[in-house]
PDB file of N, CA and C in Angstrom:
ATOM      1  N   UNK A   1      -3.669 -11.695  22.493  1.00  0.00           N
ATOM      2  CA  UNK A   1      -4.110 -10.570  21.689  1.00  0.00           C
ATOM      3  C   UNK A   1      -3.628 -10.759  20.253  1.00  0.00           C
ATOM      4  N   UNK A   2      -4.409 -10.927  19.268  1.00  0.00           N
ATOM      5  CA  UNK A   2      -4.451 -10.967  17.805  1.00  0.00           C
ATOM      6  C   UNK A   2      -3.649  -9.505  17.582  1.00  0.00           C
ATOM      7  N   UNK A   3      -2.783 -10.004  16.111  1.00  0.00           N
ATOM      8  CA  UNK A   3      -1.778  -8.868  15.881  1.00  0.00           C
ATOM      9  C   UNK A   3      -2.946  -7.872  14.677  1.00  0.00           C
ATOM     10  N   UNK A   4      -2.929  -6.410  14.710  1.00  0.00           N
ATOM     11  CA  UNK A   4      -3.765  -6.445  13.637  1.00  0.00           C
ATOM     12  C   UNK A   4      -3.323  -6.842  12.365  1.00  0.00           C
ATOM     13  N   UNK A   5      -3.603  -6.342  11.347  1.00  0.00           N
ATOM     14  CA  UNK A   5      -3.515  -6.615  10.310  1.00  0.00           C
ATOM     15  C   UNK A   5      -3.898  -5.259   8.724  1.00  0.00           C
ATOM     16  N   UNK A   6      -2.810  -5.180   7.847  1.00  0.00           N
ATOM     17  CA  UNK A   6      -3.267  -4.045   7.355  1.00  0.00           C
ATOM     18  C   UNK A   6      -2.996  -4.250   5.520  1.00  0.00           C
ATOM     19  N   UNK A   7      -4.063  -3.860   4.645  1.00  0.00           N
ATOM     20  CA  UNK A   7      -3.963  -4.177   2.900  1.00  0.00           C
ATOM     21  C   UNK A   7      -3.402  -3.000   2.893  1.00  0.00           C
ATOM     22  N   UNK A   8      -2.723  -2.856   2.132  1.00  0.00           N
ATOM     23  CA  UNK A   8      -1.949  -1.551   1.150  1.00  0.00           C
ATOM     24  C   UNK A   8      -1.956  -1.113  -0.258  1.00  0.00           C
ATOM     25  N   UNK A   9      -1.943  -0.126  -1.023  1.00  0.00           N
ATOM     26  CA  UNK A   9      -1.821  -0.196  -2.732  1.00  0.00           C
ATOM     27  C   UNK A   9      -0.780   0.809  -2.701  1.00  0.00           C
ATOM     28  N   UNK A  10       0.349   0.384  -3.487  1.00  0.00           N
ATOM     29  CA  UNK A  10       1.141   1.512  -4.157  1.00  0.00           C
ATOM     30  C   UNK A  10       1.670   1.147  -5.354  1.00  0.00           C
ATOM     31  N   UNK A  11       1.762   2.357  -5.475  1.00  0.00           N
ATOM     32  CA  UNK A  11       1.949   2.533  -7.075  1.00  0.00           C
ATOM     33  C   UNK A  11       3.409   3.414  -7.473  1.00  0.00           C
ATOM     34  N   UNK A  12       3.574   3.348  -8.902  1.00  0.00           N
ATOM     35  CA  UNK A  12       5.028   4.196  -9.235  1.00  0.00           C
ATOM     36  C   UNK A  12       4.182   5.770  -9.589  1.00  0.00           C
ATOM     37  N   UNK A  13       3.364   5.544  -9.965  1.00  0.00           N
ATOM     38  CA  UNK A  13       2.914   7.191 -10.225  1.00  0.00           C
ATOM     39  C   UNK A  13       1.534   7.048 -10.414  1.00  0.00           C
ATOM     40  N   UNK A  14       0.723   7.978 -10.285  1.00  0.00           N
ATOM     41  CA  UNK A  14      -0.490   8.702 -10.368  1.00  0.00           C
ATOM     42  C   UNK A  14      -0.829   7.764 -11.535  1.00  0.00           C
ATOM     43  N   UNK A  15      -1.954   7.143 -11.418  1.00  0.00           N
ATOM     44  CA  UNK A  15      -2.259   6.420 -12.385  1.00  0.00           C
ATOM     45  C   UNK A  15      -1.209   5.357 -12.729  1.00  0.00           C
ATOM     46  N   UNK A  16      -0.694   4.888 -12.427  1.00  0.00           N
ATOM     47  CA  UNK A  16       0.737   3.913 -13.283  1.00  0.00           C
ATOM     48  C   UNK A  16       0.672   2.250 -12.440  1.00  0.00           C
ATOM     49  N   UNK A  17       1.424   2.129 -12.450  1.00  0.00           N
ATOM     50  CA  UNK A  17       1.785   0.805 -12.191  1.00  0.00           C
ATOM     51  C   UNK A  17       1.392   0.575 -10.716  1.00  0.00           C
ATOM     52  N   UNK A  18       0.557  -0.206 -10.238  1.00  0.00           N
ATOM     53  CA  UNK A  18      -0.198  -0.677  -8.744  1.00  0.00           C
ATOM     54  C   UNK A  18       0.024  -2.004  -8.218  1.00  0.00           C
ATOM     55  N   UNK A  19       0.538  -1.911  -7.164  1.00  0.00           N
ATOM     56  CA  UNK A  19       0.545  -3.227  -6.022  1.00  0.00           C
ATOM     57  C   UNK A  19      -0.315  -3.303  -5.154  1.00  0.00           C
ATOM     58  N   UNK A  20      -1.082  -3.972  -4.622  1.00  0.00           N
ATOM     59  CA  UNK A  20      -2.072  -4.609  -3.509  1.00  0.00           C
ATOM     60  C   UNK A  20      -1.126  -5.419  -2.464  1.00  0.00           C
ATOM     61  N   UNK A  21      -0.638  -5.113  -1.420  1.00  0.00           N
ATOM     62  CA  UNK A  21      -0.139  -6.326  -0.356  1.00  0.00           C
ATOM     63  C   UNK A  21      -1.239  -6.228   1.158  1.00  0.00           C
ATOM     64  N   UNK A  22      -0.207  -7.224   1.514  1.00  0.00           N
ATOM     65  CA  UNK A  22      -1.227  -7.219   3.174  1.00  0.00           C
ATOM     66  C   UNK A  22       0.492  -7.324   3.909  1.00  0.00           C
ATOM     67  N   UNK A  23       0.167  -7.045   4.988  1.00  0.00           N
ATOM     68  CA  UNK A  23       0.703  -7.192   6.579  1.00  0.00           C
ATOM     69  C   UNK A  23       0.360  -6.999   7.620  1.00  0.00           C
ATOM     70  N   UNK A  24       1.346  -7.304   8.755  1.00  0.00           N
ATOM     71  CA  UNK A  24       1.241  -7.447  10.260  1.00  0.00           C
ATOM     72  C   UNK A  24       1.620  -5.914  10.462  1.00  0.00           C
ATOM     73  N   UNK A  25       2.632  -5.420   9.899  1.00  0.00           N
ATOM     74  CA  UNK A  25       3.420  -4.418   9.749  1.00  0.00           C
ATOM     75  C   UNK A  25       3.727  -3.512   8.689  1.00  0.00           C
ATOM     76  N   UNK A  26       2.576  -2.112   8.864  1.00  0.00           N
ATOM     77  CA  UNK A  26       2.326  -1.082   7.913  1.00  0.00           C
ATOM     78  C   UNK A  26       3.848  -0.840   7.437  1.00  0.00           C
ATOM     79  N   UNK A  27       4.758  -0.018   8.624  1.00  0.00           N
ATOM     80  CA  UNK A  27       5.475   0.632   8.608  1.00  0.00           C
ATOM     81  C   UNK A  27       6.835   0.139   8.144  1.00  0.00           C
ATOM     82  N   UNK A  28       7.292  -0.922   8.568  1.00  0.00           N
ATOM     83  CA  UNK A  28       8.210  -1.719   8.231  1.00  0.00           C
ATOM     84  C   UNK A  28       8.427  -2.018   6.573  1.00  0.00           C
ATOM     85  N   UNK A  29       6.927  -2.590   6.423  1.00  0.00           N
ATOM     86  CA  UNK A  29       6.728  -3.309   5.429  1.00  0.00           C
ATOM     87  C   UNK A  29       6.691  -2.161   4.138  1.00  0.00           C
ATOM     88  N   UNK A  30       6.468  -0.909   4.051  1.00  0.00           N
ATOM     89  CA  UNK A  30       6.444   0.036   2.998  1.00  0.00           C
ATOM     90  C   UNK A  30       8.281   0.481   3.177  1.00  0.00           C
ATOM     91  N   UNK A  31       8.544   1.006   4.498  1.00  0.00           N
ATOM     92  CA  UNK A  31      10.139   1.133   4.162  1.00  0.00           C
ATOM     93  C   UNK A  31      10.688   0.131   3.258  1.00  0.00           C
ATOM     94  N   UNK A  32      10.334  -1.289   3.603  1.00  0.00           N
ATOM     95  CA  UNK A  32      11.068  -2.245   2.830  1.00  0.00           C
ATOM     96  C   UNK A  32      10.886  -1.760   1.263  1.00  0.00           C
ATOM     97  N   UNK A  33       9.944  -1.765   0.720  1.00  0.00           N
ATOM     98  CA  UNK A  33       9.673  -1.138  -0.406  1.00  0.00           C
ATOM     99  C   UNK A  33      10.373  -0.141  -0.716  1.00  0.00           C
ATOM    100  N   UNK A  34       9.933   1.072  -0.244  1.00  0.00           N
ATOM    101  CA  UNK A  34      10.562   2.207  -0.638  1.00  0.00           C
ATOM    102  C   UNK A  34      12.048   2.281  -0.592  1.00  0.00           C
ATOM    103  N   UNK A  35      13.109   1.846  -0.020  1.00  0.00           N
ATOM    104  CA  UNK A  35      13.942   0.983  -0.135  1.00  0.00           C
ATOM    105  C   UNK A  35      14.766  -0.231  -0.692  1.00  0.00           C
ATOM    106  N   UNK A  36      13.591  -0.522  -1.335  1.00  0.00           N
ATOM    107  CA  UNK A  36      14.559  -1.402  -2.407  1.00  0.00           C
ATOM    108  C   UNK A  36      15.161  -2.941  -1.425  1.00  0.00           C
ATOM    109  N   UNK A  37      14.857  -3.012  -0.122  1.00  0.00           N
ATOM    110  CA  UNK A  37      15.051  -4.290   0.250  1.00  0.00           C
ATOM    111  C   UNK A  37      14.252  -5.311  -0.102  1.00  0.00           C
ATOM    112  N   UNK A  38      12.641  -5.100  -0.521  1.00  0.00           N
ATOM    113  CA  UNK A  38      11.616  -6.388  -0.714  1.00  0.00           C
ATOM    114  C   UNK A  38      11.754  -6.613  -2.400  1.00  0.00           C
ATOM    115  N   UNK A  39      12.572  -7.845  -2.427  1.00  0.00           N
ATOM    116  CA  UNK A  39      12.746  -8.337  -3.713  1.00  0.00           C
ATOM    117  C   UNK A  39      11.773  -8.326  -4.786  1.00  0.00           C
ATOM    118  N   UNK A  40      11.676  -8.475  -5.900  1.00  0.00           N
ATOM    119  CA  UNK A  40      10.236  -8.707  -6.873  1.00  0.00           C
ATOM    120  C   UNK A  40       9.788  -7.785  -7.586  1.00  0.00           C
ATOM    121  N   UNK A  41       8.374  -7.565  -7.321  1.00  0.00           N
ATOM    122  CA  UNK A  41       7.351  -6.514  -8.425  1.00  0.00           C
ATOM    123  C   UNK A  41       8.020  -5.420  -8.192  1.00  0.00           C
ATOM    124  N   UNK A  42       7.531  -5.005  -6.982  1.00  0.00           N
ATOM    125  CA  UNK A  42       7.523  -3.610  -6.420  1.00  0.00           C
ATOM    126  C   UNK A  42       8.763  -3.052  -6.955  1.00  0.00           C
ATOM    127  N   UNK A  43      10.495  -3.951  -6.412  1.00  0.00           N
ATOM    128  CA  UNK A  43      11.401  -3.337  -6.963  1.00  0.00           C
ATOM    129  C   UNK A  43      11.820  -3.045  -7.830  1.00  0.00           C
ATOM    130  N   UNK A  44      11.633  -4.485  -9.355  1.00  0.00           N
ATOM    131  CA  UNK A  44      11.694  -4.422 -10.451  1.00  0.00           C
ATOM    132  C   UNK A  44      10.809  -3.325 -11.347  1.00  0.00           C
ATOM    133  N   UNK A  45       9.766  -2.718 -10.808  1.00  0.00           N
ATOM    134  CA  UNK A  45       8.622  -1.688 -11.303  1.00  0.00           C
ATOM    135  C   UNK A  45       9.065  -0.241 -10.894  1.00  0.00           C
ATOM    136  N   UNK A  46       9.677  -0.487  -9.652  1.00  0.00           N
ATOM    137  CA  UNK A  46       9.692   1.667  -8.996  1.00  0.00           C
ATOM    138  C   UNK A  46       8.437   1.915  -8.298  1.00  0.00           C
ATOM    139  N   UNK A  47       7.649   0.389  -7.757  1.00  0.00           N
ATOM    140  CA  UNK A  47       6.313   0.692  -6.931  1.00  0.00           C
ATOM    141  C   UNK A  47       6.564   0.870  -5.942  1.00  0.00           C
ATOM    142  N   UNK A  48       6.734   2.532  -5.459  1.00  0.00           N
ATOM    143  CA  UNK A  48       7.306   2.441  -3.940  1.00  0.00           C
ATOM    144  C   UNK A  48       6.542   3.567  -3.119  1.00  0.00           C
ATOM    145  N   UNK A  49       5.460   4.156  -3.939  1.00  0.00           N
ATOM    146  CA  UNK A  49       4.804   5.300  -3.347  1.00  0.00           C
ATOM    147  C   UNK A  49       3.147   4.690  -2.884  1.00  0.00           C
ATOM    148  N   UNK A  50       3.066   5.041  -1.358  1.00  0.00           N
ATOM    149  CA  UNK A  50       1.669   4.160  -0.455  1.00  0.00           C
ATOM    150  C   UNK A  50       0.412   5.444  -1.000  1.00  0.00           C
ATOM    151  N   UNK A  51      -0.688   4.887  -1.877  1.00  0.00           N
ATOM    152  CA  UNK A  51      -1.534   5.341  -2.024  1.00  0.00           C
ATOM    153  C   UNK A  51      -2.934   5.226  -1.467  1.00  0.00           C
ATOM    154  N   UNK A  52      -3.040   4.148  -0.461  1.00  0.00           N
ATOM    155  CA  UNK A  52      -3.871   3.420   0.253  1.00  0.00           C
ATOM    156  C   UNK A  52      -3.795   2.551   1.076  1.00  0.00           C
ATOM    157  N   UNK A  53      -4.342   2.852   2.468  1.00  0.00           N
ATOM    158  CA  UNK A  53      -3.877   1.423   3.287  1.00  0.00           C
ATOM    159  C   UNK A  53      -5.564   1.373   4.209  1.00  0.00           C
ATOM    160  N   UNK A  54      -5.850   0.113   4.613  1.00  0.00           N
ATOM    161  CA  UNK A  54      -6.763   0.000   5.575  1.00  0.00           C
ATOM    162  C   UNK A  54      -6.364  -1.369   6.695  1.00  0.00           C
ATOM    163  N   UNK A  55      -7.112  -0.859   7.663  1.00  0.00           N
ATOM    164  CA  UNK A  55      -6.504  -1.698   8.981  1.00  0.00           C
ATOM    165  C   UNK A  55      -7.512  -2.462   9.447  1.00  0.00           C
ATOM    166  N   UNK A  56      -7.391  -3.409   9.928  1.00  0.00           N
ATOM    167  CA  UNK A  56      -8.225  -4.508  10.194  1.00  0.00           C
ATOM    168  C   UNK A  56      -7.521  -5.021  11.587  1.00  0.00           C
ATOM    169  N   UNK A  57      -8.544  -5.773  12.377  1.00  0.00           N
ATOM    170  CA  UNK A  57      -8.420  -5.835  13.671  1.00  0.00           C
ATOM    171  C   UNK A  57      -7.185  -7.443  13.936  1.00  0.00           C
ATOM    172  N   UNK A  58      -7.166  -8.099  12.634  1.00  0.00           N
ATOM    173  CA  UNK A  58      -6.971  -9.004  12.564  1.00  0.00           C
ATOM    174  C   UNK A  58      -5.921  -9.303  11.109  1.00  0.00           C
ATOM    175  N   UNK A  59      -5.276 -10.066  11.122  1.00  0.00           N
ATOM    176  CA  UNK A  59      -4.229 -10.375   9.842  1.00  0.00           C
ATOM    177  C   UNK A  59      -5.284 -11.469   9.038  1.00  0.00           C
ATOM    178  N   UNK A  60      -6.259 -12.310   9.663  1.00  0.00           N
ATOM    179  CA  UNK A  60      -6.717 -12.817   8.817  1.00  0.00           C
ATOM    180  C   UNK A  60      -8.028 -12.604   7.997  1.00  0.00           C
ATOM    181  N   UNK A  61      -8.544 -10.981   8.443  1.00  0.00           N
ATOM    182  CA  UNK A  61      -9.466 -10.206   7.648  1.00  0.00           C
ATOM    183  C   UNK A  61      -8.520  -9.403   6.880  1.00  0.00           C
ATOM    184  N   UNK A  62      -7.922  -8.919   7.077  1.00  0.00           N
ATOM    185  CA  UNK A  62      -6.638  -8.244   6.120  1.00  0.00           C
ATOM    186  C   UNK A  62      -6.516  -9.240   4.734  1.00  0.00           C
ATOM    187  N   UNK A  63      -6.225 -10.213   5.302  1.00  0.00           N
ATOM    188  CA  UNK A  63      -5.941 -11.346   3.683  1.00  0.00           C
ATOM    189  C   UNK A  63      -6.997 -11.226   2.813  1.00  0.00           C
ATOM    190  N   UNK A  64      -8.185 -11.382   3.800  1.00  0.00           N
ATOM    191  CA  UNK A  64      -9.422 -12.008   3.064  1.00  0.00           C
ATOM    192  C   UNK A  64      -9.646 -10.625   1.782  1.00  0.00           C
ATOM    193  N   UNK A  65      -9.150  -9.475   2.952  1.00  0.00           N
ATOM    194  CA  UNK A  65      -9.468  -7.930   2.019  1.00  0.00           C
ATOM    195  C   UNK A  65      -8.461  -8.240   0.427  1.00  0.00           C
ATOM    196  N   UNK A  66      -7.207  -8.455   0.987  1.00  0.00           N
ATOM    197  CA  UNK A  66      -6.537  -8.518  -0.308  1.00  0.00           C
ATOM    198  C   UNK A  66      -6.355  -9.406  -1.669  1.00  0.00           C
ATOM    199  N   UNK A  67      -7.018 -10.555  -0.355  1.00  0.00           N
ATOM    200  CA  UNK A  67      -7.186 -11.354  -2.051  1.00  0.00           C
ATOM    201  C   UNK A  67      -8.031 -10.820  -2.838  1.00  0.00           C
ATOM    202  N   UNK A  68      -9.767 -10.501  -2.254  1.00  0.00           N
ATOM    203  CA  UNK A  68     -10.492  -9.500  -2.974  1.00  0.00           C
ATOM    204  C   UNK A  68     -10.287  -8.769  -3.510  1.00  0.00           C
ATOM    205  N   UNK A  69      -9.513  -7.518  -3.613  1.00  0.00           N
ATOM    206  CA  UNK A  69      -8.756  -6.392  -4.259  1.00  0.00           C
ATOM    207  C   UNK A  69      -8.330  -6.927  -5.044  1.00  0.00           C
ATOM    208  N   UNK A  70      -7.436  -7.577  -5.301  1.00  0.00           N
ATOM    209  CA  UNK A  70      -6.557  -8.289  -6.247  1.00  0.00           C
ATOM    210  C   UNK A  70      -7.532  -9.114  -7.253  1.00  0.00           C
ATOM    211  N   UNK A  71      -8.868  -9.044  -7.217  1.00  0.00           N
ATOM    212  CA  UNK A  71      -8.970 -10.098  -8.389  1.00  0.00           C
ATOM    213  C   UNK A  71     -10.293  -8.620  -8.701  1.00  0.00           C
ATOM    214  N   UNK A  72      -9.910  -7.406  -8.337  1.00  0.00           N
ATOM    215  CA  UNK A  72     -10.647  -5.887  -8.929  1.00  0.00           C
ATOM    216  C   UNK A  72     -10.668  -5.883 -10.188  1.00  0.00           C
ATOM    217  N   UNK A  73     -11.096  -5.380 -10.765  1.00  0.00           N
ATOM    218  CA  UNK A  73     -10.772  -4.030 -12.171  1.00  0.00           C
ATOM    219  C   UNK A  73     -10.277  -3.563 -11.933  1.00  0.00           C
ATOM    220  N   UNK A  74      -8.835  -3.051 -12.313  1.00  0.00           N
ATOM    221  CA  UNK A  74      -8.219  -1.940 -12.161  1.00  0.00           C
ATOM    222  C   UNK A  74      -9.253  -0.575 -12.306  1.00  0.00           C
ATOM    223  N   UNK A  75      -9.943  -0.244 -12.459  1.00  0.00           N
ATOM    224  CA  UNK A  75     -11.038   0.933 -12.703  1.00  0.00           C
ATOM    225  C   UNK A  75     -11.747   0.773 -11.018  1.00  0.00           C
ATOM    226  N   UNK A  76     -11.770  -0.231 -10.830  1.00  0.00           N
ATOM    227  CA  UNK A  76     -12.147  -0.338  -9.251  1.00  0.00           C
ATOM    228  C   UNK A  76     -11.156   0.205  -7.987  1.00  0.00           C
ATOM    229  N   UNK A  77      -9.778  -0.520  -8.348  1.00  0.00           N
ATOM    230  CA  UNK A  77      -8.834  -0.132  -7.518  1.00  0.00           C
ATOM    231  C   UNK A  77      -8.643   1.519  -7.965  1.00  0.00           C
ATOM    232  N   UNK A  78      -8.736   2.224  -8.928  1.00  0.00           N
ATOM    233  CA  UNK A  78      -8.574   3.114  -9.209  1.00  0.00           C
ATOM    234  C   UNK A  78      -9.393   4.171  -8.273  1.00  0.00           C
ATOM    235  N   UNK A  79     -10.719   3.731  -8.334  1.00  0.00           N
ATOM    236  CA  UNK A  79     -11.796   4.088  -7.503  1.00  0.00           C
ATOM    237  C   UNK A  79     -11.822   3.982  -5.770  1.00  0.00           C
ATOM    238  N   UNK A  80     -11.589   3.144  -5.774  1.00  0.00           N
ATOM    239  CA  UNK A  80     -10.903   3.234  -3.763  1.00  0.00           C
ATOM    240  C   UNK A  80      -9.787   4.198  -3.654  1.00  0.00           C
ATOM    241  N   UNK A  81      -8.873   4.424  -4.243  1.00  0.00           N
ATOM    242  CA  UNK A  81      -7.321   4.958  -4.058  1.00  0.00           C
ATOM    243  C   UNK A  81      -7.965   6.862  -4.228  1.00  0.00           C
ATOM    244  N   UNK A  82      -8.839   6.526  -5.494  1.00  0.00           N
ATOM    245  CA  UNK A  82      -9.793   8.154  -5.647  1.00  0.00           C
ATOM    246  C   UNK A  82     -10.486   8.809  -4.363  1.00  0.00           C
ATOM    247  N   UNK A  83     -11.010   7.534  -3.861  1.00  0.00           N
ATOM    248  CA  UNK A  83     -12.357   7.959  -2.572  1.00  0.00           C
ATOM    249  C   UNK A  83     -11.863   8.797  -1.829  1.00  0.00           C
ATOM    250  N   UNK A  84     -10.652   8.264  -0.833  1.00  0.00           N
ATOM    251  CA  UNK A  84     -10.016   8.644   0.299  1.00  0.00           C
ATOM    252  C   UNK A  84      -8.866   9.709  -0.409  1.00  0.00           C
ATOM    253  N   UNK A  85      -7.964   9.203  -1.446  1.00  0.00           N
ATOM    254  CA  UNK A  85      -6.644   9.843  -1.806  1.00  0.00           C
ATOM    255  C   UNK A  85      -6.776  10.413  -3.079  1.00  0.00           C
ATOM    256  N   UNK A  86      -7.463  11.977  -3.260  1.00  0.00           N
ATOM    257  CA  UNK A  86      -8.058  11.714  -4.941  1.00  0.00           C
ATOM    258  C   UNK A  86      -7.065  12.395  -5.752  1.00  0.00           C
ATOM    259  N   UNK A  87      -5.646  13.101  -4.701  1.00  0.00           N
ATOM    260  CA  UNK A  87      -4.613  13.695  -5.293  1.00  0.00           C
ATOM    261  C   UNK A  87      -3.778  12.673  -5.655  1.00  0.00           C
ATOM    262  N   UNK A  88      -3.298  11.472  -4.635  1.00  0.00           N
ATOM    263  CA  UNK A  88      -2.580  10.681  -4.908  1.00  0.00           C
ATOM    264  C   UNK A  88      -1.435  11.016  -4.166  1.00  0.00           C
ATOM    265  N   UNK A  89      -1.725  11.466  -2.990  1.00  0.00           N
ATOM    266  CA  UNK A  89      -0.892  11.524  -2.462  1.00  0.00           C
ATOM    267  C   UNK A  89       0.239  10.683  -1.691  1.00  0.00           C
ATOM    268  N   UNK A  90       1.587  10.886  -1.499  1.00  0.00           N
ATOM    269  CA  UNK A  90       1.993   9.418  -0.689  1.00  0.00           C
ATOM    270  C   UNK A  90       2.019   9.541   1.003  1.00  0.00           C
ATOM    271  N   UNK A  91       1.232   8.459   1.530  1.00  0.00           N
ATOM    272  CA  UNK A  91       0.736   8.444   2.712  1.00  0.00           C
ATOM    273  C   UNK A  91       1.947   8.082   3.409  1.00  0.00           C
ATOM    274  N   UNK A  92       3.001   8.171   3.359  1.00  0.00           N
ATOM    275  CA  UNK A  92       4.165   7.783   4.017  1.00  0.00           C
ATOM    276  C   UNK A  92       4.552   8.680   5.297  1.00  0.00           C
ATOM    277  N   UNK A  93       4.617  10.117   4.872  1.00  0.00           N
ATOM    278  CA  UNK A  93       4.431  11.336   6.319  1.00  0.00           C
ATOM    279  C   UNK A  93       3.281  10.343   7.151  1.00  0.00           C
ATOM    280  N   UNK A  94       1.831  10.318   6.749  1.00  0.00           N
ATOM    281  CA  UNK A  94       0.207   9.754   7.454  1.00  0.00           C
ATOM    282  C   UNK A  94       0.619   8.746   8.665  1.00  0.00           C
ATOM    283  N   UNK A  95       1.828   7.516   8.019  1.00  0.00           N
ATOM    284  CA  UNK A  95       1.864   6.309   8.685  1.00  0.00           C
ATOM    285  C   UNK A  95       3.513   6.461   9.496  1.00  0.00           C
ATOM    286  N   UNK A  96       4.470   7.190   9.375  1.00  0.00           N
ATOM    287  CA  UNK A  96       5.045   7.460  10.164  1.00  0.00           C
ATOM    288  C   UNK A  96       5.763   9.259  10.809  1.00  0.00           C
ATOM    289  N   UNK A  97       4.569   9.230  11.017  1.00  0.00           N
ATOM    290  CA  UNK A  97       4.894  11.315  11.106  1.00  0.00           C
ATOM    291  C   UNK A  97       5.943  11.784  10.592  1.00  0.00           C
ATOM    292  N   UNK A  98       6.931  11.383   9.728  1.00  0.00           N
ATOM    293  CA  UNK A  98       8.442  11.801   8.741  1.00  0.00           C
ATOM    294  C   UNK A  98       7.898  12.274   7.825  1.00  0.00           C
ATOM    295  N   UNK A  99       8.407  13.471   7.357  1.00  0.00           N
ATOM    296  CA  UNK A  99       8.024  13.982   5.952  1.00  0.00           C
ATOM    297  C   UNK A  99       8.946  13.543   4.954  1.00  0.00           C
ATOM    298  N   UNK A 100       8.577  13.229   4.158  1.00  0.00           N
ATOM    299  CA  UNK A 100       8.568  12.719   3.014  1.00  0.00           C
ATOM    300  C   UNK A 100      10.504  12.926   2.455  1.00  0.00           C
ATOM    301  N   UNK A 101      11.155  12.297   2.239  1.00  0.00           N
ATOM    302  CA  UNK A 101      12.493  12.479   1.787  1.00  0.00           C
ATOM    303  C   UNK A 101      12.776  13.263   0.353  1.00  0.00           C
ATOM    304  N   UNK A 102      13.988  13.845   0.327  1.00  0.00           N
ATOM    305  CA  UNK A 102      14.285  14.712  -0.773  1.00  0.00           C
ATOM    306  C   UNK A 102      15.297  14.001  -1.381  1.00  0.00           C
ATOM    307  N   UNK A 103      15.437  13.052  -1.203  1.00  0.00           N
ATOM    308  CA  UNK A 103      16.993  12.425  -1.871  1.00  0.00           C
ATOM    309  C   UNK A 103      16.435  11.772  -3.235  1.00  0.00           C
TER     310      UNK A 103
END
């Protein structure tokens, strides 16, 4: 059984600074973020809020999604994150039923 596979976008704020990743692992993989354990963009930026994710049956349609995304218009990515999320909300409660932290 193929593991699925899932693209993500988050951003530091409403309109602001945006990441595109992929994984095996929604949930894991955004704690790491929001957290401050996944080294790089995300941490060096404050990109830690999930504004979009889609799931794919497979990790290697997932890629194919994100390399696509990634070579967008930002006016495009802007436009997917609008469709589904047009407040901007962070989908973090959505993907693990926890509401959202106050710290």
């Amino acid at each position: 059984m193929e593991k699925p596979g899932y693209i993500y976008i988050l951003t530091s704020r409403r309109n602001g600074t945006l990441y595109t990743g992929v994984t095996s692992d929604l949930v894991a993989r955004i704690w790491q973020h929001r957290n401050g354990t996944a080294d790089g963009f995300t941490k060096q930026y404050g990109v830690t809020t999930l504004v979009h994710f889609e799931i794919f049956a497979n990790i290697e349609d997932a890629i194919r999604r994100e390399k696509a995304i990634k070579k967008w218009y930002r006016k495009w990515k802007l436009e997917l994150i609008e469709r589904d999320n047009p407040n901007w909300h962070d989908l973090w409660p959505d993907i693990t039923g926890f509401p959202l932290s106050r710290e």
